[in-house]
Each structure stands twice: as structure tokens, then as C-alpha cells.
Protein backbone atom coordinates (compact mmCIF):
# COMPACT_ATOMS: atom_id res chain seq x y z
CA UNK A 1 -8.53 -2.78 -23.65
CA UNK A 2 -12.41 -2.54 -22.61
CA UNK A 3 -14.15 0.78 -23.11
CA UNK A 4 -15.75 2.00 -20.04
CA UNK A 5 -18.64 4.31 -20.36
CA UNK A 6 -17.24 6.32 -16.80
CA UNK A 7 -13.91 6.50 -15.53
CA UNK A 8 -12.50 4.59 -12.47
CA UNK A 9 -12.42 7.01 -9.53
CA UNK A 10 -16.02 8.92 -8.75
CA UNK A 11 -13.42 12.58 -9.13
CA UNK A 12 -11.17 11.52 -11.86
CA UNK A 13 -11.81 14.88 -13.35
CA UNK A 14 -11.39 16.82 -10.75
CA UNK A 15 -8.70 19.54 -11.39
CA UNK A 16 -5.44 18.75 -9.86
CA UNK A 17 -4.81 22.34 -8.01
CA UNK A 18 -7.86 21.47 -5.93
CA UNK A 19 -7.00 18.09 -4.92
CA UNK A 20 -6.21 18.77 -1.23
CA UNK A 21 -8.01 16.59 0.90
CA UNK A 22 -5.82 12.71 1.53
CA UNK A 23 -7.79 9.69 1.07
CA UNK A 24 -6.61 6.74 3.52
CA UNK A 25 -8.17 3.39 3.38
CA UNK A 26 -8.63 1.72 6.27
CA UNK A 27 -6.27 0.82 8.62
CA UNK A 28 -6.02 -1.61 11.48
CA UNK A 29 -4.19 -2.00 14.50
CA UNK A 30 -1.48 -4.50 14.86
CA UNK A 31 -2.25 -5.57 18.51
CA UNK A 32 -5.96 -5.75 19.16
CA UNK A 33 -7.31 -5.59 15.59
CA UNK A 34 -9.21 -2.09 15.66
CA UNK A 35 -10.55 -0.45 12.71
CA UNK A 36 -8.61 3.22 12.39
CA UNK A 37 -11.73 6.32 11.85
CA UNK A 38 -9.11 9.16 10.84
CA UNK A 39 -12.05 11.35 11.41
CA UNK A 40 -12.05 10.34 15.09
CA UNK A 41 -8.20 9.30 15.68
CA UNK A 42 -5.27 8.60 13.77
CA UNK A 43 -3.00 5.33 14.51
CA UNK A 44 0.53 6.28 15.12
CA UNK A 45 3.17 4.33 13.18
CA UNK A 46 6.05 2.47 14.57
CA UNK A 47 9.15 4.89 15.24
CA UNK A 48 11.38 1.77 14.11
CA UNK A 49 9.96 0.56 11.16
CA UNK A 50 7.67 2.75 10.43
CA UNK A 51 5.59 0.77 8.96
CA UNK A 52 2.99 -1.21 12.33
CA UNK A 53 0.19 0.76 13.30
CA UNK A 54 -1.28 1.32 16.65
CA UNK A 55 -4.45 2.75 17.90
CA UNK A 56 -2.76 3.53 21.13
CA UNK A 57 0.27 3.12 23.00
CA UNK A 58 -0.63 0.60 25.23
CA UNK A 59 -1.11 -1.71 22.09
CA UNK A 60 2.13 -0.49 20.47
CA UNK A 61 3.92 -2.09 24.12
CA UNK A 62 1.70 -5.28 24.30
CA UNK A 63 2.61 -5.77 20.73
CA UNK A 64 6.26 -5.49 20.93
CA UNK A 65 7.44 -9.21 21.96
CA UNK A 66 5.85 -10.37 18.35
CA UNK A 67 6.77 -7.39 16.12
CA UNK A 68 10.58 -7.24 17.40
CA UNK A 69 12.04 -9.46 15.30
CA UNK A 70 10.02 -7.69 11.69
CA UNK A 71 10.62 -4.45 12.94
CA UNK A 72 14.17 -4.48 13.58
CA UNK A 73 14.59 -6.37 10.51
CA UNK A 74 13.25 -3.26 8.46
CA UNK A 75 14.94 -0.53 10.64
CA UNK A 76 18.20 -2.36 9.44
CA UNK A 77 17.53 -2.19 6.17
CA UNK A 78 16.93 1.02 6.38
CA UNK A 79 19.85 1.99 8.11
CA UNK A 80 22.11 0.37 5.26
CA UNK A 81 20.26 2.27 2.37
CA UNK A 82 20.88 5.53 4.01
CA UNK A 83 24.45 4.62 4.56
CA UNK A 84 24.81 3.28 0.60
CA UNK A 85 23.49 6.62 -0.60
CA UNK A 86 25.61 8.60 1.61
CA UNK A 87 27.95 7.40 -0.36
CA UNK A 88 26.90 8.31 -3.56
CA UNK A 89 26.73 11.70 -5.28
CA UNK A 90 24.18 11.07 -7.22
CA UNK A 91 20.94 9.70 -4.97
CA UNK A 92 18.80 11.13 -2.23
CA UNK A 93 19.89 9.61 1.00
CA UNK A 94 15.85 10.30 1.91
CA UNK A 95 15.13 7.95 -0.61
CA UNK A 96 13.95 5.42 1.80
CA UNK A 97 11.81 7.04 3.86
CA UNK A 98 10.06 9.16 0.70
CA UNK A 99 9.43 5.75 -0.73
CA UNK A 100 7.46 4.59 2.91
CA UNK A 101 5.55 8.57 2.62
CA UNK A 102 4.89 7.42 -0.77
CA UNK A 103 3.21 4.12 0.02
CA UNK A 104 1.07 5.58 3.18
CA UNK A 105 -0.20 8.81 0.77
CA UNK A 106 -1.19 7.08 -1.84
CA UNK A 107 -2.86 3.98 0.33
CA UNK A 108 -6.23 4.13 -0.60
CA UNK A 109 -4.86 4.11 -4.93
CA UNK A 110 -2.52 1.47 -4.35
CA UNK A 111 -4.86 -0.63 -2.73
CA UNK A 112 -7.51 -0.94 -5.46
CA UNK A 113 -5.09 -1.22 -8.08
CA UNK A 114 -3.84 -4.14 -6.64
CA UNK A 115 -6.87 -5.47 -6.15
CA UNK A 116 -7.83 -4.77 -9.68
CA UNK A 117 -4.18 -5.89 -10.98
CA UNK A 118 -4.74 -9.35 -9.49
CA UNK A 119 -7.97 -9.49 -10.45
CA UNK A 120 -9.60 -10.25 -6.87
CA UNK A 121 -13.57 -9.34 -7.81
CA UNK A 122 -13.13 -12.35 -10.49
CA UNK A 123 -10.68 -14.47 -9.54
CA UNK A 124 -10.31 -14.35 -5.71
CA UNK A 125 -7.98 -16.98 -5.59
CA UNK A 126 -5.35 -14.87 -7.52
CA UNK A 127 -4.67 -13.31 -4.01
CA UNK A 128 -2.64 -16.33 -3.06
CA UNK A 129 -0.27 -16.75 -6.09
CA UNK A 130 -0.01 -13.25 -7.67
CA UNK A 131 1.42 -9.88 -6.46
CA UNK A 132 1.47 -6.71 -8.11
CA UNK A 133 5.29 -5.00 -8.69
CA UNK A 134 5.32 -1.17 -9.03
CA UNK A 135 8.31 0.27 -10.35
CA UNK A 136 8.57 4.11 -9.36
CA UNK A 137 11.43 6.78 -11.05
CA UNK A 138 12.48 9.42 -8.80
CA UNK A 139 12.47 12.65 -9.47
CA UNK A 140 14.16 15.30 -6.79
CA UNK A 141 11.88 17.85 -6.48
CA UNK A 142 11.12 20.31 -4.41
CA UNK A 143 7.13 19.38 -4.01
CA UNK A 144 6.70 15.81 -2.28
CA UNK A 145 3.65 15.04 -4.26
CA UNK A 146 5.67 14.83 -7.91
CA UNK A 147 8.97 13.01 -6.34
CA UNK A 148 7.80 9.71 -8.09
CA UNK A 149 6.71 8.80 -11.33
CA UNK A 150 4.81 5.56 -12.72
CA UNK A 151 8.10 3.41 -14.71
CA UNK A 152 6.34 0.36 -14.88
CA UNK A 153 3.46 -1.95 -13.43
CA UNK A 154 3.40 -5.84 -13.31
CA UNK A 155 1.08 -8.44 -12.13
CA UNK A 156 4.45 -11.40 -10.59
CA UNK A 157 4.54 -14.30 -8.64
CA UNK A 158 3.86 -13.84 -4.86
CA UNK A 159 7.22 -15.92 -4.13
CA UNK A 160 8.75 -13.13 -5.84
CA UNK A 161 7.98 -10.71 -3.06
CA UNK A 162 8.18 -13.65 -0.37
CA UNK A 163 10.49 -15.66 -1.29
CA UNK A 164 13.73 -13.82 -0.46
CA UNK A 165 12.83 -12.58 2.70
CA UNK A 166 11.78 -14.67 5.18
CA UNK A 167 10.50 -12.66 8.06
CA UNK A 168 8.58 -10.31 5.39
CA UNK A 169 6.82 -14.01 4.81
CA UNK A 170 6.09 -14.49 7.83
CA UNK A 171 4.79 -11.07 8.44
CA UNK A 172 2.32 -11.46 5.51
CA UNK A 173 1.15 -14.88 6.63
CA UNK A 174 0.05 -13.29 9.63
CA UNK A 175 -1.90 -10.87 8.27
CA UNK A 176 -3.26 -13.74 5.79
CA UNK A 177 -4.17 -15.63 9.29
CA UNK A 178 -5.89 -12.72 10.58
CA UNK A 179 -7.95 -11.71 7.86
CA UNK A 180 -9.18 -15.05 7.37
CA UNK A 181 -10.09 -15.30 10.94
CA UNK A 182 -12.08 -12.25 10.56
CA UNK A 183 -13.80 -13.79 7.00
CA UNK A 184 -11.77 -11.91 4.43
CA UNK A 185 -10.47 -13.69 1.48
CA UNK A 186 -6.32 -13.31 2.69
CA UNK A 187 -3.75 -10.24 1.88
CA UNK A 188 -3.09 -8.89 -0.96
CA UNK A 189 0.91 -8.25 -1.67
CA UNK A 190 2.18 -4.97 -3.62
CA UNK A 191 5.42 -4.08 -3.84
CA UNK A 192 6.67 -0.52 -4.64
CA UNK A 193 10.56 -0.50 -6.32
CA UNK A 194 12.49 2.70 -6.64
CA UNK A 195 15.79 1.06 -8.01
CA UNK A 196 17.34 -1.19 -5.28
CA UNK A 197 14.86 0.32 -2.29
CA UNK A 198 11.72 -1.47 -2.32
CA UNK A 199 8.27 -0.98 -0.17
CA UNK A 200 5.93 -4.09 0.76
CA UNK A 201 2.35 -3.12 1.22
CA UNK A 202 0.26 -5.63 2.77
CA UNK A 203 -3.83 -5.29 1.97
CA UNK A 204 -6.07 -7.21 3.79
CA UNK A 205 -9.43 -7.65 1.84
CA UNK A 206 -12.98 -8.53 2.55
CA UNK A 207 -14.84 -11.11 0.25
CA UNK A 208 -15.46 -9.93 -3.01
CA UNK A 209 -18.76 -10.24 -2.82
CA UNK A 210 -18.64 -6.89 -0.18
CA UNK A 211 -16.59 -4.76 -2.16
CA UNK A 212 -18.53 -3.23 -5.18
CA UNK A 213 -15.98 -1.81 -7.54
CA UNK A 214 -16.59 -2.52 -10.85
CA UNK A 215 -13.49 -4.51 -12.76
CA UNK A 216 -11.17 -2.27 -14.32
CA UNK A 217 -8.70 -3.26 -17.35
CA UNK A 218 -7.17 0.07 -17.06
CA UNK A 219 -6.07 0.25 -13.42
CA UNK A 220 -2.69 1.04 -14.62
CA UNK A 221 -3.65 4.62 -16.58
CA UNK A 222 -5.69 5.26 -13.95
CA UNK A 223 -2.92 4.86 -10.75
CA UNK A 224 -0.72 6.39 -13.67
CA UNK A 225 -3.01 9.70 -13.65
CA UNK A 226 -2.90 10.04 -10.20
CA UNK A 227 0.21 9.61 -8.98
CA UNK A 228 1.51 11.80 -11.57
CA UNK A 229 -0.72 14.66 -11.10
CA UNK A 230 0.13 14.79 -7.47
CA UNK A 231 -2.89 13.86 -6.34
CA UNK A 232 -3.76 12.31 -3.19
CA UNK A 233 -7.52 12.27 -3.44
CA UNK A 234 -8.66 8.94 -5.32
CA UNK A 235 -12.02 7.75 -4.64
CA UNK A 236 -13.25 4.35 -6.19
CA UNK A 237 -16.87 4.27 -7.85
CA UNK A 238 -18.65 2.39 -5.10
CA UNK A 239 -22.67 2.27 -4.43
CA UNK A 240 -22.48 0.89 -1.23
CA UNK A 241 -20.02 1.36 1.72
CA UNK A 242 -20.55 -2.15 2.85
CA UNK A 243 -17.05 -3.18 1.32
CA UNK A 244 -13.72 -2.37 2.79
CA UNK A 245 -9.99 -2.83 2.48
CA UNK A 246 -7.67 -2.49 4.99
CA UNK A 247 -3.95 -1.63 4.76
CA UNK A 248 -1.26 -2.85 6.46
């Protein structure tokens, strides 16, 4: 592995007790394409699927007729992993939806280590054929922040995350469409396993050419470090804030 002369995130040695402040990356609505400015207004999730984001309400309704079909699609499968581990003695029934709090806290990490997993500053067509598989071990605790662990990382084949469901396909060609449309290079896929419950996280990304983050070989420590310190405050080395990612 390289040797880099500064580490990956601009606060990596930050202490962990004073890592209070959540990073999100960018998000965008699902209906008219708005950028979210958390500082200004938050975009509410979908009660269903929890999952779409809208900047307002009014978008959330006009967006309905397309996102029916995706959205009920993931409500169902989350209806039938709550009902497995009700059955069991040994699993969190909250399993599920920790995984989804999981995903949306640690956004802004996830992203860039899928983009630096797939190699997207290098090799942009990567995006197309690769996705990066995150295996998570749970651990019921008490504090949200240390319920998952790092297991294992892997850069797959995108058909591995599209392939068996077709709707989740579809969803992520979408996205692809739109980010295209809007001059980005397509979406990035990650996908977040705790046992059989899985997560898809959808990043759209700009060009590389707008996105200054130095490659990293050792995206995996790094995500590693943070995740398992419980913190939510990652901040990519950047010298410019012309680049952006945006997470769907």
C-alpha cells in the first residue's frame, strides 16, 4: 500500500468524544432535482421506503405515480425482515431500519469510499461495471453510533447489486439518466450487508475532473476508523468546493 504523507479526511485526528457535528453530502430531490442546503432546509424522507427524498411535499405528491412501484417494493421487504426476526431469539427485529440510519449517518464516508473503491478520479469508467460491497457485523448496543462494525469491504460486479432485483435496476438507471443529463459521469452503486438485510446507496457524481480528492489506496482503514470510532464527522481533503457528490 502507498504511503501518504497526510491522512485522508482534513480531521482524521480529531478526538472521537468531540466528534458531534454530522456531515451529509449532498442530497437531491427526487421530483424536481433540487440541491438539499441542510443549513437552510432539510429534505424529508419517504415514510414508505424511507429511502426518496423531497425538498417539499408538493414534490413528494407529484412524484408518487413514478416512485410507487420502488417504494412499495422496499416497504415489503422491509415488512418481511421484521417479521423473520420476530421470529428469532437471537436478532434485532430493528435491524432493518438501523441498517437505513446507518447508511444516511454515515453518507458523506460512504460516498467517497466508494468513489475511491472504484477508483472514479482514475478510471471513471469503473462507475459502470464495478460496485463496492460493505459487509457490516452488528453489535447490540446501547449507543447507535457503535451498533456496526467494518467485517469486510469489496470492490464486485455492478450486476451483482443489479442483477437480482429488477426494480432496484431500474431505480439506479434513473438516477444514471439523470446525472448524465445534468453532466455527471453516472451513479455510483454501494451496497451495505448486515447478514441477509442489505442497503443500496445510490451516488450520483460529477466529472472527475470537479472533484479534487486526492486517490486513496487506503479508503478501507480509513471508513474502518470512522465507523468504528462512532464518528459521524468525516471531511475529505479538498482545496476547492467546486466538486460535489450527491446521494441518493
Amino acid at each position: 500500500m502507498a504511503h501518504y504523507s497526510q491522512p485522508a479526511a482534513a480531521n482524521y485526528y480529531t478526538p472521537s468524544a468531540h466528534s458531534h457535528q454530522k456531515q451529509r453530502g449532498y442530497r437531491i430531490c427526487d421530483q424536481c432535482g433540487a440541491i438539499e442546503n441542510p443549513a437552510v432546509q432539510k429534505f424529508r424522507l419517504c415514510g414508505g421506503c424511507m429511502t426518496a427524498q423531497y425538498c417539499s411535499p408538493e414534490c413528494q405528491k407529484s412524484n408518487w405515480s413514478s416512485h410507487k412501484a420502488i417504494c412499495q417494493h422496499t416497504a415489503a421487504q422491509l415488512s418481511a425482515v421484521k417479521q423473520q426476526y420476530m421470529s428469532s431469539a437471537y436478532a434485532d427485529e430493528n435491524l432493518a431500519k438501523y441498517l437505513r440510519k446507518f447508511t444516511s449517518t454515515h453518507s458523506s464516508l460512504l460516498g467517497w469510499a466508494g468513489f475511491q473503491a472504484l477508483q472514479l478520479k482514475r478510471l471513471p469508467a469503473n462507475i459502470r461495471s464495478n460496485a463496492l460491497l460493505i459487509e457490516l457485523s452488528y453489535n447490540s448496543h446501547a449507543d447507535s453510533l457503535h451498533r456496526f462494525s467494518i467485517a469486510n469491504t469489496h470492490v464486485v460486479p455492478r450486476s451483482y447489486v443489479t442483477g437480482h432485483d429488477s426494480l432496484v435496476a431500474a431505480d439506479i438507471e434513473r438516477r444514471e439518466e439523470r446525472c448524465r443529463r445534468s453532466g455527471g459521469i453516472g451513479t455510483a452503486v454501494i451496497l451495505i450487508q448486515c447478514g441477509s438485510i442489505s442497503q443500496v446507496m445510490p451516488v450520483e457524481v460529477d466529472p472527475p475532473s470537479k472533484i479534487t480528492w486526492d486517490s486513496r489506496e487506503d479508503w478501507a482503514d480509513v471508513l474502518r476508523h470512522f465507523v468504528e470510532s462512532g464518528r459521524t464527522d468525516f471531511k475529505p481533503i479538498s482545496t476547492t468546493s467546486r466538486g460535489r457528490v450527491v446521494y441518493g
